[in-house]
Every structure is written in C-alpha cells, then in structure tokens.
N, C-alpha and C. Protein backbone atom coordinates (compact mmCIF):
# COMPACT_ATOMS: atom_id res chain seq x y z
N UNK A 1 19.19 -15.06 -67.61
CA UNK A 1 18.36 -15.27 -68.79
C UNK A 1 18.88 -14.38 -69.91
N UNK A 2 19.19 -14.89 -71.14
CA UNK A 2 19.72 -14.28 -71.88
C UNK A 2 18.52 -13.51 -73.36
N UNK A 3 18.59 -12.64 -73.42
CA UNK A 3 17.85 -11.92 -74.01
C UNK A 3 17.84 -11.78 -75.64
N UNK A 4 17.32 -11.84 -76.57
CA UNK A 4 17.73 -12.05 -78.09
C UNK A 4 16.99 -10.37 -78.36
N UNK A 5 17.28 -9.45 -79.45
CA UNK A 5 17.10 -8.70 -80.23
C UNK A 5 15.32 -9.05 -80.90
N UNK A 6 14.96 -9.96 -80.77
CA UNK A 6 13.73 -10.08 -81.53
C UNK A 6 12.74 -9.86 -79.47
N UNK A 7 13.10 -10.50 -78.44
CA UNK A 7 12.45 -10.19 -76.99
C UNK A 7 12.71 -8.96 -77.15
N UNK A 8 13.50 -8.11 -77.29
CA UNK A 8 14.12 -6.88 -76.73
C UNK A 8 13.12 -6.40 -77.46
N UNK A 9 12.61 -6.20 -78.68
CA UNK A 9 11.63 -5.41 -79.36
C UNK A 9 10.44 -5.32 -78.50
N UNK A 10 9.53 -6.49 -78.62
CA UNK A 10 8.64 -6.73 -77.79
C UNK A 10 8.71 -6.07 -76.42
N UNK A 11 9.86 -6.37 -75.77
CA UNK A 11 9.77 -6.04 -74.13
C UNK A 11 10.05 -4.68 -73.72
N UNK A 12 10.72 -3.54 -74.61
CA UNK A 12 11.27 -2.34 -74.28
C UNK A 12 11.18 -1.50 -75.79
N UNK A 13 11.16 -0.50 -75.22
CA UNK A 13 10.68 0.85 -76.22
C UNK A 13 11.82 1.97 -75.58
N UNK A 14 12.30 2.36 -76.72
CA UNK A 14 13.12 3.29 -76.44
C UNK A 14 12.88 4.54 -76.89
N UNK A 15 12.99 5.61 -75.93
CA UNK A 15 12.35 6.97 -76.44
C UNK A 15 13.84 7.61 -75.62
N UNK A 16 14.11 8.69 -77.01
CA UNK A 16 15.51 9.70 -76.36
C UNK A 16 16.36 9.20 -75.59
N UNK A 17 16.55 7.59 -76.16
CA UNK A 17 17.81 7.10 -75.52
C UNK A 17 17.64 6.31 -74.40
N UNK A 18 15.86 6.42 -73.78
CA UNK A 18 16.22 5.84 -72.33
C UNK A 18 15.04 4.64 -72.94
N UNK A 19 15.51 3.48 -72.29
CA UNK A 19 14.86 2.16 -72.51
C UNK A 19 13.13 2.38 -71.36
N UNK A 20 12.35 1.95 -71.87
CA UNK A 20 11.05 1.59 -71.02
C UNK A 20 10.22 0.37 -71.24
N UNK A 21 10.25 -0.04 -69.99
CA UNK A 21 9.27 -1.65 -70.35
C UNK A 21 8.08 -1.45 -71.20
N UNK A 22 7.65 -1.98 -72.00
CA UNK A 22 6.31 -2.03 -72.33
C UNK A 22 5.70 -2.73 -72.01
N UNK A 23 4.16 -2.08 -72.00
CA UNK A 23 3.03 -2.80 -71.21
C UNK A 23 2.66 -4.34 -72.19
N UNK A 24 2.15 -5.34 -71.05
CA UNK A 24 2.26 -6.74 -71.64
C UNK A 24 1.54 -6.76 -72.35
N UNK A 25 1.73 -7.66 -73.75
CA UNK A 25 0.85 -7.69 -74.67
C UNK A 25 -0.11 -9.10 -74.59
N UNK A 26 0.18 -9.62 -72.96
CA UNK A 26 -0.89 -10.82 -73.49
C UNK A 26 -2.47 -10.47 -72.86
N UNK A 27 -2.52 -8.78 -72.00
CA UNK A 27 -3.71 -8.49 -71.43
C UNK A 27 -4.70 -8.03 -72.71
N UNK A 28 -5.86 -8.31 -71.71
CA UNK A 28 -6.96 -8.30 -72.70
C UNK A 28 -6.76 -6.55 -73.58
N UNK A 29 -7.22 -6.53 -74.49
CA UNK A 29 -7.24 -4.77 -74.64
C UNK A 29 -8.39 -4.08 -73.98
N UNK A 30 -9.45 -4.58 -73.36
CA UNK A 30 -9.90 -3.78 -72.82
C UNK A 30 -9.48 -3.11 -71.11
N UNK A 31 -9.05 -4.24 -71.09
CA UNK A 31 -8.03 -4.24 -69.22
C UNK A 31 -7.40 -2.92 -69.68
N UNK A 32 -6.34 -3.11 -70.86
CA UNK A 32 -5.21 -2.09 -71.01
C UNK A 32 -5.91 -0.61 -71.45
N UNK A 33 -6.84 -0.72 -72.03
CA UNK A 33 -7.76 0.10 -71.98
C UNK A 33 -8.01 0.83 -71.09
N UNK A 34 -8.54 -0.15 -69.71
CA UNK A 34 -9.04 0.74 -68.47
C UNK A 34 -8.27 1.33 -67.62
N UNK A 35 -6.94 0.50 -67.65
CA UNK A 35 -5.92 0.87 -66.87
C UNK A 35 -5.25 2.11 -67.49
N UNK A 36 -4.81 2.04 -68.85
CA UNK A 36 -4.30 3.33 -69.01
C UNK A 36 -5.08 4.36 -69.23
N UNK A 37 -6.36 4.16 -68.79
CA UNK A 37 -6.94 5.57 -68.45
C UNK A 37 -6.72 5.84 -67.06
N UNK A 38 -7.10 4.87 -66.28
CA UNK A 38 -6.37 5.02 -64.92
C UNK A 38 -5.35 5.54 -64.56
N UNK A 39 -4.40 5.11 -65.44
CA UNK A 39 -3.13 5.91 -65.48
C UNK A 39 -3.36 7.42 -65.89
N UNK A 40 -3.86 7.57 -66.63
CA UNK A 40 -4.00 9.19 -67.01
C UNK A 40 -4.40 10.21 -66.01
N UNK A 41 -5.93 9.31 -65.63
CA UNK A 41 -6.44 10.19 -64.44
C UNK A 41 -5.34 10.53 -63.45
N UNK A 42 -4.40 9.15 -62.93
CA UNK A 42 -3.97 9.51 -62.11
C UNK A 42 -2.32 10.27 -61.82
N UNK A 43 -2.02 10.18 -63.68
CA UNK A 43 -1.01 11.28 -63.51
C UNK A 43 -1.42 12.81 -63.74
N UNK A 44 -2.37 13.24 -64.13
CA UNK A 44 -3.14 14.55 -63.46
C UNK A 44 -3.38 14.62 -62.48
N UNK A 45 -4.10 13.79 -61.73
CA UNK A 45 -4.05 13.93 -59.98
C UNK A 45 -2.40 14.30 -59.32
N UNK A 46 -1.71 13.76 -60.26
CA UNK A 46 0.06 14.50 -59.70
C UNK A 46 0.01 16.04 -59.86
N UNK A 47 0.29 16.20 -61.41
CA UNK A 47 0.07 17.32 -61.99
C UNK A 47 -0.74 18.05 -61.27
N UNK A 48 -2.34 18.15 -60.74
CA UNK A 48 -3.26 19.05 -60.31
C UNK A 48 -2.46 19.39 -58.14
N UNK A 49 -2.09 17.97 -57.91
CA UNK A 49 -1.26 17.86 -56.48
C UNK A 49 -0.08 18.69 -56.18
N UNK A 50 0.58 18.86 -57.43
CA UNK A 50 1.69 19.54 -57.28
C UNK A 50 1.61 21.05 -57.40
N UNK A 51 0.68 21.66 -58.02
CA UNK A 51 0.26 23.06 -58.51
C UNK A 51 -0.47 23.36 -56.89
N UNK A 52 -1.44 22.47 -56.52
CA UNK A 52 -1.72 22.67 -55.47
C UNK A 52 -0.54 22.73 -53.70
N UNK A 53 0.72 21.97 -54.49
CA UNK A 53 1.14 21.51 -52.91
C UNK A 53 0.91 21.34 -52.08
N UNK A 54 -0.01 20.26 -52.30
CA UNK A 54 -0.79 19.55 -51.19
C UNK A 54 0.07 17.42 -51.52
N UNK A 55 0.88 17.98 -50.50
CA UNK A 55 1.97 16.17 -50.21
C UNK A 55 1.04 15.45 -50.55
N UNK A 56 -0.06 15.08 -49.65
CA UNK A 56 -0.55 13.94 -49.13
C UNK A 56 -1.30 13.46 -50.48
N UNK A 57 -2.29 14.41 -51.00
CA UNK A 57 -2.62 14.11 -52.27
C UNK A 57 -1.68 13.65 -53.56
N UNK A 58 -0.77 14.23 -53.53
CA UNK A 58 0.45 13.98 -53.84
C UNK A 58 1.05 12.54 -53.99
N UNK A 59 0.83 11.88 -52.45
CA UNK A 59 1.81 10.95 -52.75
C UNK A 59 0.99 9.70 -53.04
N UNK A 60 -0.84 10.19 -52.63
CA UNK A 60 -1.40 8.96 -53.25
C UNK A 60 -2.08 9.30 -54.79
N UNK A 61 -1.82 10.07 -55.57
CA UNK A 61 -2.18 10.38 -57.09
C UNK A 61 -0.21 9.48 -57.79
N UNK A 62 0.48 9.43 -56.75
CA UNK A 62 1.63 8.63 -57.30
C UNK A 62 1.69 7.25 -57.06
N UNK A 63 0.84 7.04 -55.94
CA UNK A 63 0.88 5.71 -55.76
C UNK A 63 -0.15 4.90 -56.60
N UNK A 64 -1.20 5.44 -57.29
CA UNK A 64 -2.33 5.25 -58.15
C UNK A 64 -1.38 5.09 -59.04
N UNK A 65 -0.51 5.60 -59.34
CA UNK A 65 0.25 5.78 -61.03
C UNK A 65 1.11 4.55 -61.22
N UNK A 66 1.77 4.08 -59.77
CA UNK A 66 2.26 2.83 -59.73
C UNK A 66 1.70 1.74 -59.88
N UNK A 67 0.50 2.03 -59.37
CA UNK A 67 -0.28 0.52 -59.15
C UNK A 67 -1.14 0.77 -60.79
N UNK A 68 -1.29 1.56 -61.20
CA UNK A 68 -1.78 1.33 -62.72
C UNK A 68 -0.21 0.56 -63.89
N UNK A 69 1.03 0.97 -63.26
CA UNK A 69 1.70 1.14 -64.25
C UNK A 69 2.37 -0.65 -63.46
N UNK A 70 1.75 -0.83 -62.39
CA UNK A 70 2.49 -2.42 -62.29
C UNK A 70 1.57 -3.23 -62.72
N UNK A 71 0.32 -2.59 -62.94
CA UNK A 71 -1.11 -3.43 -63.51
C UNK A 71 -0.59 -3.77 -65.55
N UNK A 72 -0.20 -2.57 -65.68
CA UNK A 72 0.46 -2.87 -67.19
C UNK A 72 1.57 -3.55 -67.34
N UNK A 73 1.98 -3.90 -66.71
CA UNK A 73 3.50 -4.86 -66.57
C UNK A 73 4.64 -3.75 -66.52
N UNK A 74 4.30 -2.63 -66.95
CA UNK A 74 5.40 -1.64 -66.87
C UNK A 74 6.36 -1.42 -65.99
N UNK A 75 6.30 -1.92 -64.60
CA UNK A 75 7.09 -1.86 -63.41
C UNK A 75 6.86 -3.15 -62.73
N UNK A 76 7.29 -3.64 -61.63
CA UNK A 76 7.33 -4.43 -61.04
C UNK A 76 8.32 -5.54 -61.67
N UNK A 77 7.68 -6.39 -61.48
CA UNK A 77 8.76 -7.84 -61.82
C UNK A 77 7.98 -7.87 -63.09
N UNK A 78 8.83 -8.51 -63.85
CA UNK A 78 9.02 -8.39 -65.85
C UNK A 78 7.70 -9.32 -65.93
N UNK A 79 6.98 -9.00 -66.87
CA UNK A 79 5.91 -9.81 -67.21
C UNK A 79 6.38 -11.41 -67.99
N UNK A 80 7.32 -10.76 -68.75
CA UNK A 80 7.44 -12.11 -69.42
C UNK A 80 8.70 -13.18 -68.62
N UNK A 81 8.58 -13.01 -67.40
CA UNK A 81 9.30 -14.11 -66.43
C UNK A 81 7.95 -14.50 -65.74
N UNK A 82 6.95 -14.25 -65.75
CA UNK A 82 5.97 -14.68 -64.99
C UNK A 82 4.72 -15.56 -65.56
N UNK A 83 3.94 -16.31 -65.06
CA UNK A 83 2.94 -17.22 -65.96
C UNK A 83 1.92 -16.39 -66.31
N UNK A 84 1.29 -16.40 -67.54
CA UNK A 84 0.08 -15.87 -67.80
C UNK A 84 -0.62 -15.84 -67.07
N UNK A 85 -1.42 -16.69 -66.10
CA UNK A 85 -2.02 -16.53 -65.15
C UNK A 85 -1.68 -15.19 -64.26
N UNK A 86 -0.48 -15.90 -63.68
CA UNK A 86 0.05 -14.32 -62.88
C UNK A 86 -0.33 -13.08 -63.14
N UNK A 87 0.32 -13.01 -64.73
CA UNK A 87 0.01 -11.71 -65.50
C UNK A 87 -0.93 -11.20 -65.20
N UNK A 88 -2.01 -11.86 -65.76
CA UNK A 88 -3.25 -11.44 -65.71
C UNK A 88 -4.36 -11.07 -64.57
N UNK A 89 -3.24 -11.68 -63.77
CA UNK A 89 -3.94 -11.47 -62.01
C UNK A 89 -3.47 -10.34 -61.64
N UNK A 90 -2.20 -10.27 -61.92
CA UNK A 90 -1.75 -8.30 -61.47
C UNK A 90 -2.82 -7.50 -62.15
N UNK A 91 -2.63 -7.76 -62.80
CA UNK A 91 -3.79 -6.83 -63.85
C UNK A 91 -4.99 -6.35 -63.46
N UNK A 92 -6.06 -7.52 -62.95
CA UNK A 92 -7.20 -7.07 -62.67
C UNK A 92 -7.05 -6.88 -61.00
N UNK A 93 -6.15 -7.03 -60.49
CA UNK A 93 -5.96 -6.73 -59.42
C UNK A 93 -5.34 -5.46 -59.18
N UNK A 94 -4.67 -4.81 -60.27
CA UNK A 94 -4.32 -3.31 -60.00
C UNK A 94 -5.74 -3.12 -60.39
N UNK A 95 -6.52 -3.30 -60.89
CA UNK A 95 -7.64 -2.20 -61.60
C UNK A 95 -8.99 -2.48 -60.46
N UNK A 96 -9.14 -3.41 -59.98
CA UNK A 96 -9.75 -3.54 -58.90
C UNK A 96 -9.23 -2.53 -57.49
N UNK A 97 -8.53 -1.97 -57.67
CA UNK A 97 -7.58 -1.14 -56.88
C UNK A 97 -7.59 0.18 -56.80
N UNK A 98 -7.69 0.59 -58.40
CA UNK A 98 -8.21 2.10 -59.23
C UNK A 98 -9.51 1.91 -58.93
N UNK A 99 -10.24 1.01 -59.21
CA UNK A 99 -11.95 1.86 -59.40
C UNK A 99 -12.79 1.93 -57.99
C-alpha cells in the first residue's frame, strides 16, 4: 500500500526525529478521552512500579499501557487498514479492559 504525504500527516507525528502512530481520529472524543487517561494512570503505575521494584506490578501497569495504547490505534495493526467498525471495537474493548 502506497502511502501519499497528505496520509502520512494524519497517520504519524514526528517528535526528535522518531516517527509515532497517532491515535485514530475516527473514535469518539470521549472514548479518546477515557482511554488516554487510562493511559496516564497507567504509565504512573510503571513509574510508581519501578521506584518500588516490584516486577509483577510492573509488568501489568505495562500491559495496561498497551492495551490503552492499542485501544488508541497507536500500536497494534494500523487503524486505517482496518474497517471502522473494527476500529471502534478495539476501542471500547481496550477500555472495557481498563475499567
């Protein structure tokens, strides 16, 4: 699939050189809302895991961070190869997951 300069805007954000997916823009804003608080909480749960060195907490305050950040389209398989429907099913299905 060949990619044009006007997708590339939309689909990736570049900070200090390194490319990052951005989260899909066809979720509701309040989903993206809930999730990237989800995400927050649960990259402090890293942060607070690691000060503590405690693994286990550890590796599920990272696995929260995944499943928020595949709920935003940010990881996993590319949002915009997939049907809206889909989309939108990861979505409330990562966040059904967080709460």
């Amino acid at each position: 699939m060949s990619e044009n300069s006007d997708n590339d805007d939309e689909r990736w954000l570049i900070v200090k050189g390194r490319r990052w997916r951005r989260t899909d823009p066809a979720l509701e804003p309040s989903v993206i809302e809930e999730l990237k608080s989800r995400l927050g909480a649960a990259r402090n749960a890293v942060k607070q895991a690691k000060k503590r060195g405690d693994g286990k907490d550890l590796a599920e305050a990272r696995r929260r961070v995944d499943v928020a950040k595949n709920g935003l389209g940010e990881r996993g398989e590319y949002w915009w190869e997939m049907s809206l429907e889909d989309r939108r099913r990861r979505a409330e299905t990562a966040l059904n997951e967080l709460r």
